[in-house]
Protein backbone atom coordinates (compact mmCIF):
# COMPACT_ATOMS: atom_id res chain seq x y z
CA UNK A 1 23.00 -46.20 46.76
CA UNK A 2 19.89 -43.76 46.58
CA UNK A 3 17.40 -43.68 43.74
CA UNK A 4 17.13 -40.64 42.43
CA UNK A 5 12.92 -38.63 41.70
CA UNK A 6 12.66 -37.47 38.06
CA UNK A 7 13.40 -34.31 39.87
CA UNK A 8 16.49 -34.87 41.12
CA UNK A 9 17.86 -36.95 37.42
CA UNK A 10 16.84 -33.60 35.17
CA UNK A 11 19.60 -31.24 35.12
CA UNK A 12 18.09 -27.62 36.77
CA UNK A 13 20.84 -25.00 34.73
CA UNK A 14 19.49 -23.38 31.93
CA UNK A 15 21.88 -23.41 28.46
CA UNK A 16 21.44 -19.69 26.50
CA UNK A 17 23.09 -19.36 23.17
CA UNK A 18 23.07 -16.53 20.47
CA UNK A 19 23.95 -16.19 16.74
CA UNK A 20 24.44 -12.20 15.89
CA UNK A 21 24.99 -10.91 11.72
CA UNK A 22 26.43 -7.43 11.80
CA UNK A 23 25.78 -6.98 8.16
CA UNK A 24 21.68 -6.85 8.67
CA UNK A 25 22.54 -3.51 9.94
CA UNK A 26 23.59 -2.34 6.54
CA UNK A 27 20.11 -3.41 5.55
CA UNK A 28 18.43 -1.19 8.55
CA UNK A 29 20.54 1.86 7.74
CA UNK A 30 18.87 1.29 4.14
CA UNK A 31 15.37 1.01 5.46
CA UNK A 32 16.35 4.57 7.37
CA UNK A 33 17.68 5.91 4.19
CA UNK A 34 13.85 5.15 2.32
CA UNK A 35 11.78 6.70 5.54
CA UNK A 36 14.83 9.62 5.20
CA UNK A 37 13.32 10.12 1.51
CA UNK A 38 9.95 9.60 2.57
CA UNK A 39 10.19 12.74 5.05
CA UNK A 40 12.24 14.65 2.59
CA UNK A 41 9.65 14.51 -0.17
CA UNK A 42 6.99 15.57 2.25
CA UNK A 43 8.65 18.45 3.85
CA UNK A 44 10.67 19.73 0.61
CA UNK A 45 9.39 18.72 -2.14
CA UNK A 46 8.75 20.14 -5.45
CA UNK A 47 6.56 18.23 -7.27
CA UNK A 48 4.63 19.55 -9.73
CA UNK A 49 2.42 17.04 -11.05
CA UNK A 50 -0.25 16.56 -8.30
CA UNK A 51 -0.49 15.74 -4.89
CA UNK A 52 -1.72 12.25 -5.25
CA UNK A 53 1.91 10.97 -7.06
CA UNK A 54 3.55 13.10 -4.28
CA UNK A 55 1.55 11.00 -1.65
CA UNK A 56 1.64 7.93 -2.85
CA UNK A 57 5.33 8.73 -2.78
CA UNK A 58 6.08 9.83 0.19
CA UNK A 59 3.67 6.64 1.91
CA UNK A 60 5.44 4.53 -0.25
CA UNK A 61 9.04 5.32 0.85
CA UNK A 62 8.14 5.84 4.61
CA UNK A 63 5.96 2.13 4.26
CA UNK A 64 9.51 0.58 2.58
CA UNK A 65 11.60 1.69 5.03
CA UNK A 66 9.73 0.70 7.86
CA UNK A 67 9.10 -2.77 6.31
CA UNK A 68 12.78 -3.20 5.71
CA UNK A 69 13.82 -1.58 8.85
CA UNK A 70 12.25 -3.73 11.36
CA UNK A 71 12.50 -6.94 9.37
CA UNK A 72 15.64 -6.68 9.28
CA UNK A 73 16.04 -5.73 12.98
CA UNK A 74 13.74 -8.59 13.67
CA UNK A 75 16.99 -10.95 12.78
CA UNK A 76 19.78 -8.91 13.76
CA UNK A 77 20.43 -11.76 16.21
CA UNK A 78 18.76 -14.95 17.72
CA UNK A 79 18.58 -16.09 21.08
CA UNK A 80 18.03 -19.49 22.53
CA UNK A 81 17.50 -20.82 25.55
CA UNK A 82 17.08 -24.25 26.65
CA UNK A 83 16.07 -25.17 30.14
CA UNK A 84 14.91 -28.55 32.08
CA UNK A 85 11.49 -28.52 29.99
CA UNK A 86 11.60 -26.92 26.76
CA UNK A 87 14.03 -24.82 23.96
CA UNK A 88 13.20 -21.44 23.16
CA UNK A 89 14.11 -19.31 20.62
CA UNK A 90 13.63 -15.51 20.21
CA UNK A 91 14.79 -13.22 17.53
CA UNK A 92 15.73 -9.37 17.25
CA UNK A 93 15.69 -7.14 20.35
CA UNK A 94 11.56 -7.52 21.46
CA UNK A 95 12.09 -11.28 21.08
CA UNK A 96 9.48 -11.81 18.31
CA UNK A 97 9.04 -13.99 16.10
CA UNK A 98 9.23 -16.47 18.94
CA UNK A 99 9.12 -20.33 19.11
CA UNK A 100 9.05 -22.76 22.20
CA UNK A 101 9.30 -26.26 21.23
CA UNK A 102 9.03 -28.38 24.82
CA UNK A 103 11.46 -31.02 24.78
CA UNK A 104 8.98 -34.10 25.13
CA UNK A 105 8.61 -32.86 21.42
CA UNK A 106 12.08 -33.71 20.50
CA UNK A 107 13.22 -36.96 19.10
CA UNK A 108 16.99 -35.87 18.47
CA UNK A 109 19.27 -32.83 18.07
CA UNK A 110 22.24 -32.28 16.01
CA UNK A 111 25.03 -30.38 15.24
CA UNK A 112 25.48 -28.54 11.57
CA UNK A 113 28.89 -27.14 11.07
CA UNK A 114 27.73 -24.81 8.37
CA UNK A 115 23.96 -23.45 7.76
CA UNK A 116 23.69 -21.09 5.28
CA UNK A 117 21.08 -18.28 4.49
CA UNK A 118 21.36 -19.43 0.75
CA UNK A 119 20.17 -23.05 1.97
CA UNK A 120 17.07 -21.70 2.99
CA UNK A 121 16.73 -18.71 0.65
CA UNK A 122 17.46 -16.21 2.81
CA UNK A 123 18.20 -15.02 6.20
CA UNK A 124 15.00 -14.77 9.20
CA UNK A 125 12.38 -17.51 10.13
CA UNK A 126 12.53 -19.83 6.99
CA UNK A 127 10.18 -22.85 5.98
CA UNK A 128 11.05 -25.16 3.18
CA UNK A 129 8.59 -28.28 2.11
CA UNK A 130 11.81 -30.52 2.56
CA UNK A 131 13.93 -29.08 4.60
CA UNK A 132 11.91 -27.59 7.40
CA UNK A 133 11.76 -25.05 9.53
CA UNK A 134 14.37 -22.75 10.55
CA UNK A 135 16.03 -19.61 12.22
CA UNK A 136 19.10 -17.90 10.02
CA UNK A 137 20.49 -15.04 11.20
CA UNK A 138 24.27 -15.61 9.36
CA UNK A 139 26.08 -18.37 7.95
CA UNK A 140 27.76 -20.86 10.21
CA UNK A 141 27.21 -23.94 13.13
CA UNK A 142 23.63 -24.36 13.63
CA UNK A 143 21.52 -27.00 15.63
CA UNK A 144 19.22 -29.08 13.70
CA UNK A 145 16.40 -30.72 15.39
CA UNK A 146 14.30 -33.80 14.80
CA UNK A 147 10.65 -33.29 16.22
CA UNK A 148 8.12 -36.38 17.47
CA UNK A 149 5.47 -34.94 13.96
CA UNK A 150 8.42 -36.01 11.45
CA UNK A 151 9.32 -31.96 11.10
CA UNK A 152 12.78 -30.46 12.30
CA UNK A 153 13.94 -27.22 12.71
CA UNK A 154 17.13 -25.97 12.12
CA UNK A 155 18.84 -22.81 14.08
CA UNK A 156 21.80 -20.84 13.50
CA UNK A 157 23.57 -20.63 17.10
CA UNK A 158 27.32 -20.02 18.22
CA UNK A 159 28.23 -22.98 20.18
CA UNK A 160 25.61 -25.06 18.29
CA UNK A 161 27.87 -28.59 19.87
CA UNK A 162 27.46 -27.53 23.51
CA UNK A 163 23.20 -27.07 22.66
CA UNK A 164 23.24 -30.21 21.36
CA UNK A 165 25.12 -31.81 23.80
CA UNK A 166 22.62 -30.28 26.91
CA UNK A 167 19.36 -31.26 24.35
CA UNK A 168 20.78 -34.84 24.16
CA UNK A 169 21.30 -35.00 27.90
CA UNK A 170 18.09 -33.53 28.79
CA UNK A 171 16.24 -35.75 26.50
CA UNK A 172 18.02 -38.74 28.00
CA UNK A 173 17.68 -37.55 31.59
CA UNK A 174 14.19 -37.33 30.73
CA UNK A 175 13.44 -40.90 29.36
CA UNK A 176 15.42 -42.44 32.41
CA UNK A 177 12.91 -40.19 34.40
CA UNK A 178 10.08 -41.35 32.65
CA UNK A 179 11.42 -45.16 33.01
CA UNK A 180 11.46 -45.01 37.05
């Protein structure tokens, strides 16, 4: 019988998971609506009490509609990936906010059948003094995990078992490694 390196005992395919919620699109088609206003009140408008209230309208519509636009893009959908060393996890389309946890930083992983946005007041990157930290891009399965500092964080992912199944078996490939 051969003894397999740490190299050889840690599992080389990388696991990729995503969580999408449709209805954040609503919200974007909103935040168009506001900069929609915004340019309509600039190009047409026919204010006649002052340019300043006019201005401070117009930037105020454009500024809500951006702010509501891309924060709500920015959790359209999650994606995470974990791979022999660590578990990533990147929101919206550009990926940001982004969080890389490596997995000598895990003490456990597990599986949530139902996460919801109300639990942690709201859908995006979430941080409650006793719950954590978290990712909630819809209601659903999720992956809670335990980190070595005492902190978890908690992410809404389709197929949530199956990433808690490759954590666990990365973690314990790992501390057989680290025990040859």
């Amino acid at each position: 019988m051969r003894d397999l390196s740490r190299d050889e005992a840690v599992p080389t395919e990388i696991w990729t998971g995503r969580a999408t919620n449709r209805a954040q699109w609503l919200l974007a088609l909103g935040g168009c609506a506001f900069m929609a206003l915004g340019i309509e009140l600039a190009v047409d408008s026919a204010w006649t009490s002052g340019v300043a209230p006019l201005a401070m309208s117009v930037v105020g519509c454009i500024a809500a509609g951006l702010l509501v636009l891309f924060g709500t893009l920015a959790f359209v959908h999650v994606a995470v990936k974990v791979d022999k060393d660590s578990l990533e996890v990147r929101c919206g389309h550009i990926g940001l906010p982004r969080r890389r946890i490596p997995l000598s930083q895990i003490v456990g992983a597990e599986f949530v059948a139902r996460v919801t946005p109300r639990q942690w007041g709201g859908w995006g990157y979430r941080w409650r003094p006793q719950q954590g930290t978290a990712v909630v891009v819809r209601r659903g399965e999720g992956v809670v995990l335990r980190l070595g500092d005492g902190h978890t964080f908690t992410i809404t992912v389709d197929n949530a078992e199956a990433a808690v199944r490759v954590i666990r078996d990365r973690l314990r490939s790992g501390a057989a490694g680290a025990a040859h």
